[in-house]
Protein backbone atom coordinates (compact mmCIF):
# COMPACT_ATOMS: atom_id res chain seq x y z
CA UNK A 1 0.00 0.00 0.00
CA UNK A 2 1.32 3.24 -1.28
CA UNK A 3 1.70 6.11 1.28
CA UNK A 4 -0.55 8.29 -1.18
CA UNK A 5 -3.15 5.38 -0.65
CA UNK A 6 -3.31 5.49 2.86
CA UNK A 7 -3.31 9.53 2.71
CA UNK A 8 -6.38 9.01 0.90
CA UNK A 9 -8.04 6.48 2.60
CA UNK A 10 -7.18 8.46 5.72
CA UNK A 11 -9.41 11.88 4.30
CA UNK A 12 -12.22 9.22 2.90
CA UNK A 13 -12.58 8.41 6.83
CA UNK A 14 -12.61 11.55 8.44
CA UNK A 15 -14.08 14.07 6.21
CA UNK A 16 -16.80 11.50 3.90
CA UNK A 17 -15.03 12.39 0.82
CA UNK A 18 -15.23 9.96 -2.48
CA UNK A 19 -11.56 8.24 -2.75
CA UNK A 20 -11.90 7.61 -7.10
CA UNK A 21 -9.58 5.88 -8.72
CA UNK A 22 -9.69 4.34 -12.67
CA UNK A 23 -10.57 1.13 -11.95
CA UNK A 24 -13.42 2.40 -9.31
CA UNK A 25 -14.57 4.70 -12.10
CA UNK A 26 -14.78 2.18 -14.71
CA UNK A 27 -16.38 -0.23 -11.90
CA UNK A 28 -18.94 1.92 -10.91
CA UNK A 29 -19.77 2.31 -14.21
CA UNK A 30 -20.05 -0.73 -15.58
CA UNK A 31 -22.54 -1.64 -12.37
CA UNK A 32 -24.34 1.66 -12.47
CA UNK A 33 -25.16 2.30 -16.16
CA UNK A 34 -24.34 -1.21 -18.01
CA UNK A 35 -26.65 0.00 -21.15
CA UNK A 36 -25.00 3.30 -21.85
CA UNK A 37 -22.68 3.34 -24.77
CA UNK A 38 -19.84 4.26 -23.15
CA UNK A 39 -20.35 0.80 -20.63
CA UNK A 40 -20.71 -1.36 -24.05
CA UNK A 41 -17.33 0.21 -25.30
CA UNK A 42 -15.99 -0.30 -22.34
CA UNK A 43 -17.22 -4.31 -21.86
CA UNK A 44 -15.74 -4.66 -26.04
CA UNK A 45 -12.33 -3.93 -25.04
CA UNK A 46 -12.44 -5.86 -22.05
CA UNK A 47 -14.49 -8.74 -23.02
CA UNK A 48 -11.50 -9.36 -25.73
CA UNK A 49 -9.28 -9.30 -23.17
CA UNK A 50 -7.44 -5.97 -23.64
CA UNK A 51 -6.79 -2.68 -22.44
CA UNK A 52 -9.42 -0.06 -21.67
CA UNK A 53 -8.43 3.03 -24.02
CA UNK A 54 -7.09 5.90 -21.81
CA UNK A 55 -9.80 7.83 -23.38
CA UNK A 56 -12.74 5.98 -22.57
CA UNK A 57 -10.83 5.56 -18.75
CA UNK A 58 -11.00 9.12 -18.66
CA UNK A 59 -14.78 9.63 -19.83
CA UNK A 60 -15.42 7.20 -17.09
CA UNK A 61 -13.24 9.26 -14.41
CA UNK A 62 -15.10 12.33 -15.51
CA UNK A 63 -18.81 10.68 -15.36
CA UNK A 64 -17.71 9.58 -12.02
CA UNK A 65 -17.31 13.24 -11.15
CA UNK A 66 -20.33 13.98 -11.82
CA UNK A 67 -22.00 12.25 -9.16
CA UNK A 68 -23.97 13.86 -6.63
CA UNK A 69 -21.93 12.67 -3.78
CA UNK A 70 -19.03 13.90 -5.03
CA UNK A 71 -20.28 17.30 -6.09
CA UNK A 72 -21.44 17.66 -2.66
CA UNK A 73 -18.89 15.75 -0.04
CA UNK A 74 -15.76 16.60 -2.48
CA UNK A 75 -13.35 13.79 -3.36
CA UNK A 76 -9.95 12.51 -4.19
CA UNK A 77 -8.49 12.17 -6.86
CA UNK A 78 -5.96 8.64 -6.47
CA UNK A 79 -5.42 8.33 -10.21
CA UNK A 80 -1.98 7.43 -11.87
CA UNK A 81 -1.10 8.67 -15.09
CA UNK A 82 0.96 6.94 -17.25
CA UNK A 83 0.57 8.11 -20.47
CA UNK A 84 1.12 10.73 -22.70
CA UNK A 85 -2.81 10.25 -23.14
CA UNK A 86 -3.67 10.34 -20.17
CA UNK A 87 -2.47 13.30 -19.11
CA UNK A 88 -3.42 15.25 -21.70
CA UNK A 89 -6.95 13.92 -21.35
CA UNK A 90 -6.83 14.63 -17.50
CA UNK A 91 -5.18 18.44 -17.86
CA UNK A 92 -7.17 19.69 -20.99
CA UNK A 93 -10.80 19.19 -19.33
CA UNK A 94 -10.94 17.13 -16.59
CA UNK A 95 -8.59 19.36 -14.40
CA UNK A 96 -10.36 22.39 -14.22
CA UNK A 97 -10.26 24.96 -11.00
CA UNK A 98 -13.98 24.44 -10.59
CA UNK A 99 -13.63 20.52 -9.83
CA UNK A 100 -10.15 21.24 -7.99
CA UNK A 101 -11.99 23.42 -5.54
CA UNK A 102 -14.74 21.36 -5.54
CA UNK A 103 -11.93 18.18 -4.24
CA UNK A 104 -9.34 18.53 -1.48
């Protein structure tokens, strides 16, 4: 367990924030809203076995946002990026200052 993970875990338990993660965002949406066509995109790539595009990773990171519960409590952000990709995605829209002051 990463110190960043426990840091996290640590402000999930005492101020109610939502810890989200990639693979909690993809998760949650794969439970939450199977019949979208962002969850069948999603369920193709894996389904075959591969890779989630960082692109459809991030849609699902930024649908997650969008949540009421994390619109409301705040939340952290525990997401590694390790692509090129990826941060792009994350820096040119999902990393805004509205959503950073709406985190911790």
């Amino acid at each position: 367990m990463t110190l960043w993970f426990s840091v996290a875990r640590r402000f999930v338990s005492q101020y109610g924030v939502v810890r989200l993660s990639m693979g909690e965002a993809l998760r949650t949406l794969l439970d939450t809203q199977p019949n979208t066509e962002l969850a069948r995109c999603i369920l193709s790539f894996l389904h075959k076995g591969q890779t989630v595009p960082d692109e459809l990773a991030v849609h699902a990171l930024e649908v997650a946002l969008i949540d009421t519960k994390c619109k409301t409590c705040g939340y952290v952000a525990n997401v590694a990026v390790y692509t090129k990709v990826q941060w792009t995605a994350l820096h040119s829209g999902l990393v805004t200052e509205d959503s950073m002051n709406s985190g911790l």
